[in-house]
N, C-alpha and C. Protein backbone atom coordinates (compact mmCIF):
# COMPACT_ATOMS: atom_id res chain seq x y z
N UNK A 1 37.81 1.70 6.03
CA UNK A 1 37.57 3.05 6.49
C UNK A 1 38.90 3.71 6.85
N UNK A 2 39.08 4.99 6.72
CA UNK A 2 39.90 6.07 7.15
C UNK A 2 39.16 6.53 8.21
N UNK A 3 40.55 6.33 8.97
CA UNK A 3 40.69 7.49 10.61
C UNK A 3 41.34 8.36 10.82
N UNK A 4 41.01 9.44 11.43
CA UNK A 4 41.92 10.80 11.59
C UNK A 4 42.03 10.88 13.32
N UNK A 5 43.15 11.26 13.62
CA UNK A 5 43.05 11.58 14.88
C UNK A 5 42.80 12.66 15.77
N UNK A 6 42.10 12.66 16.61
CA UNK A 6 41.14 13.49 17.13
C UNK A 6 41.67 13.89 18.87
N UNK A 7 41.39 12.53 19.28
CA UNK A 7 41.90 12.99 20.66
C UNK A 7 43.53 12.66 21.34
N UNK A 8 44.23 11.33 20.26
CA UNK A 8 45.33 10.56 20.82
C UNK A 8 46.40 11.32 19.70
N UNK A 9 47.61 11.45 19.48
CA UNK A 9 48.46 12.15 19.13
C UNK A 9 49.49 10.82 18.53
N UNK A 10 50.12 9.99 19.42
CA UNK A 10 51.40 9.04 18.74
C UNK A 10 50.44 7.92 18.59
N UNK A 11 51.09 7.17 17.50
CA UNK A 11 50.02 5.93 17.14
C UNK A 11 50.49 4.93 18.13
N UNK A 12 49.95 4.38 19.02
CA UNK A 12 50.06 2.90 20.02
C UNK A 12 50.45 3.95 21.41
N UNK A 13 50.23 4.84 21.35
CA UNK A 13 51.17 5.51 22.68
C UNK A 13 49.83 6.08 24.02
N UNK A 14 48.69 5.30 23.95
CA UNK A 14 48.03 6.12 24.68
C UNK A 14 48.32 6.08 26.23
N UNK A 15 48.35 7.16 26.79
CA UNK A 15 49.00 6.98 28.47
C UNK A 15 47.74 7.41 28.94
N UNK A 16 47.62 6.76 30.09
CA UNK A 16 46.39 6.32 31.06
C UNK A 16 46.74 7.38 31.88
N UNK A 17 45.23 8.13 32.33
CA UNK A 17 45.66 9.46 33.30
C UNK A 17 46.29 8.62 34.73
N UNK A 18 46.17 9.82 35.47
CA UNK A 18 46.52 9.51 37.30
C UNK A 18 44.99 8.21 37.43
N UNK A 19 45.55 7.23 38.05
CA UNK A 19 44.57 6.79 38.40
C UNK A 19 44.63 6.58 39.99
N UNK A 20 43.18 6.14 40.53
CA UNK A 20 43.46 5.86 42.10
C UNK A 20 42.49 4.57 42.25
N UNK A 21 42.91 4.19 43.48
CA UNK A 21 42.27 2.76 44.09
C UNK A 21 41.47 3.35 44.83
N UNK A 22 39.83 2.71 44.74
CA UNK A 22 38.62 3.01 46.08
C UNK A 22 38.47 1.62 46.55
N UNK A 23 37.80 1.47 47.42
CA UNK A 23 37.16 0.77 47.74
C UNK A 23 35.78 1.03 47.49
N UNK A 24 34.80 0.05 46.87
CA UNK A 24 33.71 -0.08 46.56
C UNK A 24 32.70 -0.78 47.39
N UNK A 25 31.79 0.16 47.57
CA UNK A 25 30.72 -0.78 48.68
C UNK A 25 29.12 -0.23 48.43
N UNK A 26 28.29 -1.06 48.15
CA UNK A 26 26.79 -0.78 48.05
C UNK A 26 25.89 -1.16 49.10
N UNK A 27 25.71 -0.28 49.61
CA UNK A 27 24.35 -1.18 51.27
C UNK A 27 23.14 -1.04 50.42
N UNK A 28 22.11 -1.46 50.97
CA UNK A 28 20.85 -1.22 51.13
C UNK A 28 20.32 -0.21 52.38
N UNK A 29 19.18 0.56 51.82
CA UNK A 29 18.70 1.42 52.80
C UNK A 29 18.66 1.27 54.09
N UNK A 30 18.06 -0.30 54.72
CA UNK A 30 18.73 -0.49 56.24
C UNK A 30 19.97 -0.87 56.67
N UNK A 31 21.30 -0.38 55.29
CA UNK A 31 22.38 -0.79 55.36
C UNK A 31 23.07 -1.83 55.62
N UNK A 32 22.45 -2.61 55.24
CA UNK A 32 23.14 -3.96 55.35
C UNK A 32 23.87 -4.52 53.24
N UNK A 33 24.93 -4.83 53.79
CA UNK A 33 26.01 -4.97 52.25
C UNK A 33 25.30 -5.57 50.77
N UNK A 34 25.47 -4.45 50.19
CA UNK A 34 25.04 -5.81 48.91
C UNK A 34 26.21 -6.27 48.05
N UNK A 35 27.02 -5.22 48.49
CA UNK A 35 28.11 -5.39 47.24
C UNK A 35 29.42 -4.44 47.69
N UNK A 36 30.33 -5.51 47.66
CA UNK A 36 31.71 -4.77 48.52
C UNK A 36 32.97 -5.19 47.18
N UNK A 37 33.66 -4.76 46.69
CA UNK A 37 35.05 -4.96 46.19
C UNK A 37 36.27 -4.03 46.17
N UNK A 38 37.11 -4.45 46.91
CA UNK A 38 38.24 -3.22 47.68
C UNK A 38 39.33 -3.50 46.34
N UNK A 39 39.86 -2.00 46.09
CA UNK A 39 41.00 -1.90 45.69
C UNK A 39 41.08 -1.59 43.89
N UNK A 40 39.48 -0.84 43.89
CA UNK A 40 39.57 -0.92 42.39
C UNK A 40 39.87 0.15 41.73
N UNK A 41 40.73 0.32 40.37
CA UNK A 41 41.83 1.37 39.94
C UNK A 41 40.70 1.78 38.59
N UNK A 42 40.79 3.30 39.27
CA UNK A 42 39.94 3.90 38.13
C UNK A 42 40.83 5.09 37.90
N UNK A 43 40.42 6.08 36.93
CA UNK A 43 40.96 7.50 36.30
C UNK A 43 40.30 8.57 37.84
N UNK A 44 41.66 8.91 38.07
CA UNK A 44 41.54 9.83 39.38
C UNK A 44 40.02 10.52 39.34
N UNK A 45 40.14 11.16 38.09
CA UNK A 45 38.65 12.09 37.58
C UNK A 45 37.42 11.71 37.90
N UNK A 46 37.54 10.17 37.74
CA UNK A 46 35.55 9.66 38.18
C UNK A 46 35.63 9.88 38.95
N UNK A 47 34.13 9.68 39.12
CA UNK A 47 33.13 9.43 40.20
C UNK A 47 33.17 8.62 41.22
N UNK A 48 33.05 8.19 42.65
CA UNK A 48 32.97 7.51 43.10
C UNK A 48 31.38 6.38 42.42
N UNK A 49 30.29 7.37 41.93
CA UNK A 49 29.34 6.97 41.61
C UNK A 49 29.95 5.67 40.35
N UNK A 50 30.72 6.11 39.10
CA UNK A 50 31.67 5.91 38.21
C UNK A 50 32.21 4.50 38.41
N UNK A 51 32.67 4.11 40.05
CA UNK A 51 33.30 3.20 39.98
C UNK A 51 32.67 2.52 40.73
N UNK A 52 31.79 2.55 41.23
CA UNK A 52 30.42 1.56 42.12
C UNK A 52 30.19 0.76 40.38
N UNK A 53 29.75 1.55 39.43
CA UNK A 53 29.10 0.80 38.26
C UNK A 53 29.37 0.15 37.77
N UNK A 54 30.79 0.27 37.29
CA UNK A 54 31.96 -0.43 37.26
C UNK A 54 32.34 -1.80 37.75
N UNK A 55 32.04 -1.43 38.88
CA UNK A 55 32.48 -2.73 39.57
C UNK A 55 31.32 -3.79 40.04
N UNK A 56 30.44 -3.20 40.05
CA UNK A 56 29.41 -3.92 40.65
C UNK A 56 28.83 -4.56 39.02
N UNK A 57 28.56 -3.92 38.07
CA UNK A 57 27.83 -4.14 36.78
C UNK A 57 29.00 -4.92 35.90
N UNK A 58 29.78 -3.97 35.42
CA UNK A 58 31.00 -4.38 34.54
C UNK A 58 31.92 -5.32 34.84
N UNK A 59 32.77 -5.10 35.81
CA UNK A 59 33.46 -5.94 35.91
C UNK A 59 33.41 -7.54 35.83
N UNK A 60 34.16 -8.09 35.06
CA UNK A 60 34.39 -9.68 34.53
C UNK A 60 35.12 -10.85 35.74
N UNK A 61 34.44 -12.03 35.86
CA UNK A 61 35.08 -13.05 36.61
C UNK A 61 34.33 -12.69 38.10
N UNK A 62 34.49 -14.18 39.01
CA UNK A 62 33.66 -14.18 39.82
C UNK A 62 34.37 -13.30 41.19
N UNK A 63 33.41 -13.04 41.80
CA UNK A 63 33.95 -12.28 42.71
C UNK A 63 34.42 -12.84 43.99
N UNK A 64 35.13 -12.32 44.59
CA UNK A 64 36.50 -12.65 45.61
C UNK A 64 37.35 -13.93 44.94
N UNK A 65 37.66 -13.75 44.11
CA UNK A 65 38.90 -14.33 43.53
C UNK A 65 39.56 -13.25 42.04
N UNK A 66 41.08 -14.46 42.44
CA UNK A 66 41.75 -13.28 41.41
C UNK A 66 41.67 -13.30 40.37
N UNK A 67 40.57 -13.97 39.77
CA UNK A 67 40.21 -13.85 38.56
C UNK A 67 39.24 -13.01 37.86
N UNK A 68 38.91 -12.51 39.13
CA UNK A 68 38.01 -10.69 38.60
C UNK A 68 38.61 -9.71 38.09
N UNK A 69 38.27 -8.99 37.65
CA UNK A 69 38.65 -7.84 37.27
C UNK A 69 38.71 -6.39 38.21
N UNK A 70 39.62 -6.11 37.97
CA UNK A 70 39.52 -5.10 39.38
C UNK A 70 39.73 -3.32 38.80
N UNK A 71 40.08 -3.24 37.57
CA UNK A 71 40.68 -2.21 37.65
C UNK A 71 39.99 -1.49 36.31
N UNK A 72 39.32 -0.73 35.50
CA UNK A 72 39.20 -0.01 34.16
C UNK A 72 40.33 -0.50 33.15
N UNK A 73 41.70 -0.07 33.21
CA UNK A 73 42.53 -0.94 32.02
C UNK A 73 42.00 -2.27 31.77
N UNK A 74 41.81 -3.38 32.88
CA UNK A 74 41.49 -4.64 32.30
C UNK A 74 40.39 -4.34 31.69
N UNK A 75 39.17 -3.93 32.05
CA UNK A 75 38.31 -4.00 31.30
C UNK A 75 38.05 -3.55 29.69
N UNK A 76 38.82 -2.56 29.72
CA UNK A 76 39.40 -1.42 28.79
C UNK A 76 39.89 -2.48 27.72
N UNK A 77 40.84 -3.22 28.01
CA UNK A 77 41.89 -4.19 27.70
C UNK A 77 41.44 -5.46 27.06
N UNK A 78 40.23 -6.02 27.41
CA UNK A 78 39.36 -6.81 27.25
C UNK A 78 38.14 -6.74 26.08
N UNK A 79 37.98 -5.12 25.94
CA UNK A 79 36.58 -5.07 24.96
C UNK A 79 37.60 -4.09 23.72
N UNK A 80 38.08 -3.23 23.97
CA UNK A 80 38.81 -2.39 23.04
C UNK A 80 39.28 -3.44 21.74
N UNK A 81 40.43 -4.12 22.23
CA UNK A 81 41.00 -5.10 21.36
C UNK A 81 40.56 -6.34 20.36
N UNK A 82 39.18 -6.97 20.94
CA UNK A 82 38.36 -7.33 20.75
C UNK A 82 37.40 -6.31 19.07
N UNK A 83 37.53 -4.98 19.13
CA UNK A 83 36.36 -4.51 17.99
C UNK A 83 37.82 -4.21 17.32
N UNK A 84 38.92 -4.33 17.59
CA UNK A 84 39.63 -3.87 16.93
C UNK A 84 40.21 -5.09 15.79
N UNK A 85 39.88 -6.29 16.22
CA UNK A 85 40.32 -7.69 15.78
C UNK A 85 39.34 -7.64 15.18
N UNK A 86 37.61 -7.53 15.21
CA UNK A 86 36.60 -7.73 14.42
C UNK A 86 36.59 -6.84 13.72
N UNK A 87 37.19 -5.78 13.46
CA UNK A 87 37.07 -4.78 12.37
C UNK A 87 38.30 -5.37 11.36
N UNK A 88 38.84 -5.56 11.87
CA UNK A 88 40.13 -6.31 10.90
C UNK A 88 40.10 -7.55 10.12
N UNK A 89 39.39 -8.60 10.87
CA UNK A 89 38.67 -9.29 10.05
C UNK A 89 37.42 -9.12 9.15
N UNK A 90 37.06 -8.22 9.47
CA UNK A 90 36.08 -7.91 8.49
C UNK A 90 36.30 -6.96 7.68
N UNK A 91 37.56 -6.86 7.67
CA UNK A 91 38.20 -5.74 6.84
C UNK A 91 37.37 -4.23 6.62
N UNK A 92 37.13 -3.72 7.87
CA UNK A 92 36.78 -2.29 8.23
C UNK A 92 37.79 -1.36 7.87
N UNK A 93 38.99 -1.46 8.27
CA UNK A 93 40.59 -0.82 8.37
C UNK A 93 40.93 -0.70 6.59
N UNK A 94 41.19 0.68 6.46
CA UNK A 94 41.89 0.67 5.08
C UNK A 94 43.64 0.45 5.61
N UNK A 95 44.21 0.75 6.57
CA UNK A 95 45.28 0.03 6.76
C UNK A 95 45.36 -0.28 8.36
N UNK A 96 46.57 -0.83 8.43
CA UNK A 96 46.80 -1.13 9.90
C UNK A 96 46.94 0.17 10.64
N UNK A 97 47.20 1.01 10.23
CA UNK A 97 47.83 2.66 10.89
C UNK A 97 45.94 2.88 11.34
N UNK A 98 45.09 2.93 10.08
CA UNK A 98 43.52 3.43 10.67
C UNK A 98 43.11 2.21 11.66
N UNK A 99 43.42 1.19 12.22
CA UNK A 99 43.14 -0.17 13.12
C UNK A 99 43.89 0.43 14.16
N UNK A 100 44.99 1.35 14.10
CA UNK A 100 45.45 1.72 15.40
C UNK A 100 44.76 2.98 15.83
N UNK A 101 44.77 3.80 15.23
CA UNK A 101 43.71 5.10 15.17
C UNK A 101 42.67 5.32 16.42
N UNK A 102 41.72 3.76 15.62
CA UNK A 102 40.89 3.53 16.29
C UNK A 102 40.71 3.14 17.78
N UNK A 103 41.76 2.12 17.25
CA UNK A 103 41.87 1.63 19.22
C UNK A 103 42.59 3.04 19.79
N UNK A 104 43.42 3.65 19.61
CA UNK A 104 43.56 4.45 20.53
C UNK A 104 42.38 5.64 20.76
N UNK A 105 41.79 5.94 19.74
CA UNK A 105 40.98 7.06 19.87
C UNK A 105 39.57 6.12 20.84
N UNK A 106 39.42 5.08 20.48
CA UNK A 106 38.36 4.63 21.50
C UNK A 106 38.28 4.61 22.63
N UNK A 107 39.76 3.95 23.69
CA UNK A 107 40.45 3.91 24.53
C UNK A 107 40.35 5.21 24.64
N UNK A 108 40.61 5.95 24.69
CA UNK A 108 40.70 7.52 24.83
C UNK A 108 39.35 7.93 24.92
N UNK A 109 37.75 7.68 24.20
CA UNK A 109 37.14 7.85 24.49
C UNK A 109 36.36 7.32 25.82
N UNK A 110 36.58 5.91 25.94
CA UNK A 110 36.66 5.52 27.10
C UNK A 110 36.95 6.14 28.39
N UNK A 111 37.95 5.75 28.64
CA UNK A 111 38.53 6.38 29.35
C UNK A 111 37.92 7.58 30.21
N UNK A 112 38.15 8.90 29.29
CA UNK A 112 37.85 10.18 29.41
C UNK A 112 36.30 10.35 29.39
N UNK A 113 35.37 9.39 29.52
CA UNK A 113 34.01 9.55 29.59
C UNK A 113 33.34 10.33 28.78
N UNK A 114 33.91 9.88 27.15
CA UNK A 114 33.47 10.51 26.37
C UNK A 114 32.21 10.16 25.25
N UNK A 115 32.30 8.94 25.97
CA UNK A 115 31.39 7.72 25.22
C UNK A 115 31.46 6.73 26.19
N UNK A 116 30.38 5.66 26.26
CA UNK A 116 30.45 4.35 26.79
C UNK A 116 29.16 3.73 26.47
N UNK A 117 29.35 1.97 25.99
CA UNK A 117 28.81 1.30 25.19
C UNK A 117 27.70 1.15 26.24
N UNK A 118 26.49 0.30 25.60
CA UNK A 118 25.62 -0.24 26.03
C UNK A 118 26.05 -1.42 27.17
N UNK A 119 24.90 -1.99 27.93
CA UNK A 119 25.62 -2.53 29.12
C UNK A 119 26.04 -4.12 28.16
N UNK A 120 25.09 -4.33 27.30
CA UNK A 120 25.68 -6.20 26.79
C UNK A 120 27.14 -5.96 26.13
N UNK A 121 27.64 -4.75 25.74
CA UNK A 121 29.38 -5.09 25.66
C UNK A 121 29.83 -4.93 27.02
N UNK A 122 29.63 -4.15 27.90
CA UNK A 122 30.36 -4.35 29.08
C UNK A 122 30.46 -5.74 29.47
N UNK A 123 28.92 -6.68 29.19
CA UNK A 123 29.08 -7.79 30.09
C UNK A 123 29.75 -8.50 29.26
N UNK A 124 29.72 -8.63 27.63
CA UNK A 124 30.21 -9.83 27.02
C UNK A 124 31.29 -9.94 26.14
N UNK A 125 31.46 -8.58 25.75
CA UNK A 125 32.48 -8.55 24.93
C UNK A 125 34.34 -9.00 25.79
N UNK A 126 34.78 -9.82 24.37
CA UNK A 126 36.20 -10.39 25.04
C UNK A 126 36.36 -11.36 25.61
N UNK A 127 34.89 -12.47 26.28
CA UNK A 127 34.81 -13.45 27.21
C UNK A 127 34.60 -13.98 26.47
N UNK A 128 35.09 -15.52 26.51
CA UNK A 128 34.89 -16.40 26.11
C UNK A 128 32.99 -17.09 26.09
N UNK A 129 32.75 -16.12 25.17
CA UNK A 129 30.53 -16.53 25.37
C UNK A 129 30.35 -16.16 23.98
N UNK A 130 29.49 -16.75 23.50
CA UNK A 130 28.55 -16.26 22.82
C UNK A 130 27.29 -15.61 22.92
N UNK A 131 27.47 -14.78 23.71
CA UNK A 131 26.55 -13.73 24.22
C UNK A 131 26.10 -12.59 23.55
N UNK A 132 25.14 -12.22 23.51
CA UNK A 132 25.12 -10.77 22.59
C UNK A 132 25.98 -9.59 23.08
N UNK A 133 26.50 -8.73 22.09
CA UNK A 133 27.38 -7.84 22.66
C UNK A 133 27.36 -6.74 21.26
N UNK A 134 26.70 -6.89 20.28
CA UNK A 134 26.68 -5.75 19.29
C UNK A 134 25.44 -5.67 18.91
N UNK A 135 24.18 -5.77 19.59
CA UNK A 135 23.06 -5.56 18.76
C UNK A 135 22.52 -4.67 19.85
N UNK A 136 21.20 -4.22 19.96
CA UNK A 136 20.23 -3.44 20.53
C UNK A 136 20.21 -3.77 21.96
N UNK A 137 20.60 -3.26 23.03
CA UNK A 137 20.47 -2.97 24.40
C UNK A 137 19.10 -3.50 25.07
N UNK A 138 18.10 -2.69 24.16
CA UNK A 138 16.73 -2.96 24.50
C UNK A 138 15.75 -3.23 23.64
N UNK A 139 14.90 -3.65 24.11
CA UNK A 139 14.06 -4.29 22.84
C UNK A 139 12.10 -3.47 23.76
N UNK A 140 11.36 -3.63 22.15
CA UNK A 140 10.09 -4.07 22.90
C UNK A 140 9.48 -4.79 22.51
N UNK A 141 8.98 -5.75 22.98
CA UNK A 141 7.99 -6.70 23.12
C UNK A 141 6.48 -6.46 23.19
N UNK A 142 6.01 -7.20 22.41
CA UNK A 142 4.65 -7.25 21.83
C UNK A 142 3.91 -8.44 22.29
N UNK A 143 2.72 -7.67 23.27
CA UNK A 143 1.97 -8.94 23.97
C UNK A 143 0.14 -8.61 23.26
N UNK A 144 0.02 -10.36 22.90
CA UNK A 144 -1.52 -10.49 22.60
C UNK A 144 -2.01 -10.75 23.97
N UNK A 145 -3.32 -11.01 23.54
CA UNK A 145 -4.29 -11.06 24.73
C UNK A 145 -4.51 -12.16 25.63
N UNK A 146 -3.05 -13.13 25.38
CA UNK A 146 -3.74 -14.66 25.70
C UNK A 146 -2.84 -15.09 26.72
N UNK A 147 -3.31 -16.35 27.39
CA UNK A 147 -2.48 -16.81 28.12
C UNK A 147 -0.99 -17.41 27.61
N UNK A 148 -1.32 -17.80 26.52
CA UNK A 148 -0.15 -18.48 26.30
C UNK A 148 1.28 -17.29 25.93
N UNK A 149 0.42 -16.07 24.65
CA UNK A 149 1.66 -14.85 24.74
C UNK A 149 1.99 -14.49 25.97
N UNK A 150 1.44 -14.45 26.97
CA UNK A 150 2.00 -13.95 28.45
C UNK A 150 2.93 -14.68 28.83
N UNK A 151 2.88 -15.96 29.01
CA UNK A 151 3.92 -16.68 29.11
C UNK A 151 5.60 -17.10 27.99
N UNK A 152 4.72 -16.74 26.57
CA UNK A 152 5.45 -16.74 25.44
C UNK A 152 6.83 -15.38 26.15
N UNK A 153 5.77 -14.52 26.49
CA UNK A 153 6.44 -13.13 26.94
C UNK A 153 7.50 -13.17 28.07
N UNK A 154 7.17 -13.89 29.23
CA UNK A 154 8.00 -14.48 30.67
C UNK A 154 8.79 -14.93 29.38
N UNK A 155 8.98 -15.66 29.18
CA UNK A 155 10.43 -16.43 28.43
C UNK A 155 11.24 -15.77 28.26
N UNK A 156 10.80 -14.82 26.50
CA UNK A 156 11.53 -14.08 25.95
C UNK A 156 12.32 -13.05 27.01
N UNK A 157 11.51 -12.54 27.95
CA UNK A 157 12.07 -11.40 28.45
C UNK A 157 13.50 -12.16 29.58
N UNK A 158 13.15 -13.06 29.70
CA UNK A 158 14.06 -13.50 30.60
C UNK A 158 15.53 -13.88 29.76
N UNK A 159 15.11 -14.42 28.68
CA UNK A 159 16.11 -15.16 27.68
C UNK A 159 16.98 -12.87 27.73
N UNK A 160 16.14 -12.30 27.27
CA UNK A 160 16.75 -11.07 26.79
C UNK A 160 17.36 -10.37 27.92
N UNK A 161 16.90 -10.52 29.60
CA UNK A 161 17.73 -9.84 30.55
C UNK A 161 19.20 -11.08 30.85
N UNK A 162 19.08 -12.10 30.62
CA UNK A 162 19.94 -12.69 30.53
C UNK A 162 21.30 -12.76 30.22
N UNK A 163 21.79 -11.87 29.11
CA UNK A 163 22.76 -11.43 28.51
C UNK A 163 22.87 -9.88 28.50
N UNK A 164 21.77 -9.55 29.73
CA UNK A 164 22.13 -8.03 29.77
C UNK A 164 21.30 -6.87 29.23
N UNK A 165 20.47 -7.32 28.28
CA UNK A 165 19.85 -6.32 27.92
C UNK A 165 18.43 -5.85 28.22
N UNK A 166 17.91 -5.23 28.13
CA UNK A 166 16.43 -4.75 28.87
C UNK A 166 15.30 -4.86 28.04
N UNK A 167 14.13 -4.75 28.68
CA UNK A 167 13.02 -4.62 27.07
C UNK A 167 11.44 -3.56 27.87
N UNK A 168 10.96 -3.51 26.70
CA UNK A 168 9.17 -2.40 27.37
C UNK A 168 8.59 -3.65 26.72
N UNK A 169 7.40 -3.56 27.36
CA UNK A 169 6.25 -4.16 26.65
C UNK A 169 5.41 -3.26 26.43
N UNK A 170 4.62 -3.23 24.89
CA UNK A 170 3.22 -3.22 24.24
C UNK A 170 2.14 -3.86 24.57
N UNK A 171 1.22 -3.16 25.81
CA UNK A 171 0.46 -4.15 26.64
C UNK A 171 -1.03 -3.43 25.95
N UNK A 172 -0.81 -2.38 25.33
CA UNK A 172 -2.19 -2.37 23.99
C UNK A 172 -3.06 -3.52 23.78
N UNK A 173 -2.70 -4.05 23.51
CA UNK A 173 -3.58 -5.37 23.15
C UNK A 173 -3.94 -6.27 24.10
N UNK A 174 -4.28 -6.25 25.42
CA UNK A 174 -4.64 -6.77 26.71
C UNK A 174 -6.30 -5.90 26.47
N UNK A 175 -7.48 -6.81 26.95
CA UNK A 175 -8.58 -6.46 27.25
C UNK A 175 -7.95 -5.61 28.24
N UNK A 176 -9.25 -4.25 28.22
CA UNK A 176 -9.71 -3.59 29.76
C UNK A 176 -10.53 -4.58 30.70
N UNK A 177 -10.04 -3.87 32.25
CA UNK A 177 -10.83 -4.65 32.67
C UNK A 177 -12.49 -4.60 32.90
N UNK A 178 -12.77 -5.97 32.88
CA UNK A 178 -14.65 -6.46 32.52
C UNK A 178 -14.87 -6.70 31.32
């Protein structure tokens, strides 16, 4: 494929706006913590909402150690490079110049909240998993009338929030009740 550039201007040169450090914190309604991580570097422009999601959803590695992720570049840094290596091996790129194109114009879409992937690349892409990270977000599921599809169903759905992604069920086919 051919790329044209759209939003990034020098090829490899994309510069990261002003960014700032929040502190991140989620209570529950009788306010007590669910989710605290100080010091995380986002694009001045978001949201505080922006970087709760971020950090609480997205971000990679376990938490209170320094092997989390704390900031949008890492994450950025982590999935960008990653479609840019699988497009290359799969020979997407009519040259290396359209392989840079891309990563910068993505990064750039990123970034600037011009796009953002489904949540199974946030969680998997770049980590060392074989996790899903390029197929369908959500699914629906199709339940018969029996005990055993109900349970067939508990599985699947669990196997599918597992790696992140969500599903509806087709509960059509359940007797009314009597």
């Amino acid at each position: 494929m051919k790329f044209t550039r759209y939003f990034t201007k020098d090829a490899g040169q994309f510069v990261w706006p002003e960014m700032r450090l929040v502190d991140v914190t989620i209570t529950n309604v009788d306010g007590t913590l669910l989710f605290e991580q100080k010091d995380v570097e986002i694009p001045k422009a978001w949201s505080d909402m922006a970087a709760r999601i971020l950090a609480q959803k997205y971000f990679w590695g376990k938490r209170g150690t320094s092997k989390r992720e704390k900031s949008l570049k890492q994450v950025v840094n982590r999935i960008v490079p990653w479609y840019v290596a699988q497009g290359k091996k799969q020979g997407y790129f009519s040259t290396d110049e359209d392989a840079q194109i891309f990563e910068d114009e993505l990064t750039y879409m990123i970034v600037y909240q011009y796009f953002a992937f489904n949540s199974p690349v946030w969680f998997n892409v770049g980590v060392d998993s074989k996790k899903q990270c390029m197929v369908s977000a959500c699914y629906i599921n199709e339940l018969q009338d029996s005990m055993e599809s109900i349970f067939d169903l508990a599985k699947t759905e669990g196997l599918i929030f597992k790696d992140g992604s969500g599903s509806g069920v087709n509960l059509s086919n359940l007797r009314a009740k009597g």
